[in-house]
Protein backbone atom coordinates (compact mmCIF):
# COMPACT_ATOMS: atom_id res chain seq x y z
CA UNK A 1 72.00 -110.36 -71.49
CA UNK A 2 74.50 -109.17 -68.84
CA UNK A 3 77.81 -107.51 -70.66
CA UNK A 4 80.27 -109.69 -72.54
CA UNK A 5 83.22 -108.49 -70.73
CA UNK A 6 81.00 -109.95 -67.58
CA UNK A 7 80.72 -113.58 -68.47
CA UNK A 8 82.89 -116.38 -67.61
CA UNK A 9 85.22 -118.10 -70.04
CA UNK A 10 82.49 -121.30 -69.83
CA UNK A 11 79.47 -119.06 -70.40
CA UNK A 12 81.35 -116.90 -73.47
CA UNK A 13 81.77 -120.37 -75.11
CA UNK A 14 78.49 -121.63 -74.51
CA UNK A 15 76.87 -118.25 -75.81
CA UNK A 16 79.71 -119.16 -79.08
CA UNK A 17 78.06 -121.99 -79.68
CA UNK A 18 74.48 -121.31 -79.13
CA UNK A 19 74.66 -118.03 -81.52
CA UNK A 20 76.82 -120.77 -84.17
CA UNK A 21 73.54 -123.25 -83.74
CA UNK A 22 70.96 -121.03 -84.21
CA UNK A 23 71.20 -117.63 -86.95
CA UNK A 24 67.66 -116.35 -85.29
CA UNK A 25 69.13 -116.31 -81.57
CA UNK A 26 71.95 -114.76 -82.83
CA UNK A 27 69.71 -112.08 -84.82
CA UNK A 28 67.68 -111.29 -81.67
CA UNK A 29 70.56 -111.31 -79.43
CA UNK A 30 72.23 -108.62 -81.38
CA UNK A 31 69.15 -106.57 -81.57
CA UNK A 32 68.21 -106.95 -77.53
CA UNK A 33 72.09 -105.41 -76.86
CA UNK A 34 71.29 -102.58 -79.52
CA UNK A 35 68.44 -101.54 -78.39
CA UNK A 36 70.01 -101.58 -74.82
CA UNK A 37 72.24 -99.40 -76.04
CA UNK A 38 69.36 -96.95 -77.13
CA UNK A 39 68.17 -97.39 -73.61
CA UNK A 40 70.96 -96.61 -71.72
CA UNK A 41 72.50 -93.98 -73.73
CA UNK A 42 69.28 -91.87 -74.14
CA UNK A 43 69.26 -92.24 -78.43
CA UNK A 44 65.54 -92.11 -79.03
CA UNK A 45 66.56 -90.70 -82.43
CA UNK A 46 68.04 -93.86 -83.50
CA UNK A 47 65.24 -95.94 -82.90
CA UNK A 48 63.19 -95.65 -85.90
CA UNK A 49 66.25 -97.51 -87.97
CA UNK A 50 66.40 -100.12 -84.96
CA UNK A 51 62.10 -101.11 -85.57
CA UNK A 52 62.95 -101.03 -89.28
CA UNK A 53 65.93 -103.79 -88.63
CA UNK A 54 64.08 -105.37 -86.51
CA UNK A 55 60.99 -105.40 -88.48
CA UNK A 56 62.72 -106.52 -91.59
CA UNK A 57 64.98 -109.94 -90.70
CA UNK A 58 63.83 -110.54 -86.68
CA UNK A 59 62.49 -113.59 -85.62
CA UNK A 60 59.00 -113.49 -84.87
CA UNK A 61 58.46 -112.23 -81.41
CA UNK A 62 61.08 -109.69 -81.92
CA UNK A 63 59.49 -108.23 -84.68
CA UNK A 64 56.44 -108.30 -82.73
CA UNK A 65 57.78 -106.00 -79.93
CA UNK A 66 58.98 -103.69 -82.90
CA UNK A 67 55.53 -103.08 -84.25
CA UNK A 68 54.32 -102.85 -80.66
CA UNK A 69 56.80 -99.76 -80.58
CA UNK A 70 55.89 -98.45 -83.48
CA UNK A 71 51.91 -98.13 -82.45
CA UNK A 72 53.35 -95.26 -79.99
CA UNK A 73 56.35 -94.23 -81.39
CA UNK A 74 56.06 -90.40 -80.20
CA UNK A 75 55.95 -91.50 -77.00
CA UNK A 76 58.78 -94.43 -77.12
CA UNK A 77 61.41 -91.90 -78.79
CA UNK A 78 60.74 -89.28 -75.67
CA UNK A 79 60.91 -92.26 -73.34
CA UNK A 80 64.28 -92.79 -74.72
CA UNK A 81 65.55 -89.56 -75.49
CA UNK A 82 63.85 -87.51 -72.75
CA UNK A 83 65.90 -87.27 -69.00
CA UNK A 84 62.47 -87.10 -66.75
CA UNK A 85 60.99 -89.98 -65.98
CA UNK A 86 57.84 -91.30 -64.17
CA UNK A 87 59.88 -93.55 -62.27
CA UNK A 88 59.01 -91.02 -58.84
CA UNK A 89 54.94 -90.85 -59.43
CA UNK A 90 55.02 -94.66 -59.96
CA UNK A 91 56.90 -95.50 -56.70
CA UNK A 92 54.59 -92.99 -54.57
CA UNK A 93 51.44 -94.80 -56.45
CA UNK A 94 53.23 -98.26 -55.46
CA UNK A 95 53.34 -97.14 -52.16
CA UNK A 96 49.98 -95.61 -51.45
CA UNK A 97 48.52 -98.80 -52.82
CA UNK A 98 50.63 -101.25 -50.31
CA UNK A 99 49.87 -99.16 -47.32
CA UNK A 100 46.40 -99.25 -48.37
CA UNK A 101 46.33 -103.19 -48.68
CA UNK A 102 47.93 -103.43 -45.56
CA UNK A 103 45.10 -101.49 -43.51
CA UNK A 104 42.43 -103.05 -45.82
CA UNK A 105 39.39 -103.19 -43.89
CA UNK A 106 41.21 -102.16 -40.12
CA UNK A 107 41.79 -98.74 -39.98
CA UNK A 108 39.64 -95.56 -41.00
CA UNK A 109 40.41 -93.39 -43.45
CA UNK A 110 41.80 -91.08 -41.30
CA UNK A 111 44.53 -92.73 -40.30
CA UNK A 112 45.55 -94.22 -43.80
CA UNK A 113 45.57 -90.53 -44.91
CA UNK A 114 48.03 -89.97 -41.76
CA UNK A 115 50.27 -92.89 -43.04
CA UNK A 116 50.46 -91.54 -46.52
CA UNK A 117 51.42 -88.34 -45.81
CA UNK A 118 53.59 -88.88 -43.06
CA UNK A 119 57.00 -91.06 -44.05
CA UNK A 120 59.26 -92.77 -41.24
């Protein structure tokens, strides 16, 4: 899924082929590098028209992770339209938790609270 302008001249004509071989890889290729798209360019508002594609000539597992979306679709659009992010609560939560399996069972609470708090 890397960019087309990124591939080699052997890959290019290997993905040629595979997309000529198979109409559903093709399909779900196109979709994967739309939605991207949505992703990357922040255009929650055009995702309800991606699900319905999807949901309407995807191959199965595609059209799977479109009804998936549409369970919590508030949510999805402001994940994709929105500029904050939970990326920053995640990574201190990630953190916490390694420190904490690191000094599982060696250290008192004390000092894990020390650790937390203070960063090197």
């Amino acid at each position: 899924m890397c960019r087309r302008e990124d591939l080699s001249t052997k890959d290019e004509e290997r993905l040629l082929q595979v997309r000529l071989a198979c109409p559903e890889i093709t399909r779900a290729c196109d979709l994967a590098r739309t939605f991207h798209n949505l992703a990357t360019h922040r255009r929650g508002h055009l995702l309800m028209d991606w699900i319905r594609q999807a949901e309407q000539d995807a191959p199965a597992p595609v059209r799977g992770f479109a009804g998936f979306l549409r369970q919590d679709l508030d949510a999805v659009t402001a994940g994709l339209t929105l500029e904050w992010s939970s990326g920053v609560v995640e990574g201190n939560a990630n953190r916490v938790k390694t420190i904490k399996r690191t000094m599982y069972n060696r250290a008192s609470f004390r000092l894990l609270r020390i650790r937390i708090l203070t960063r090197p």
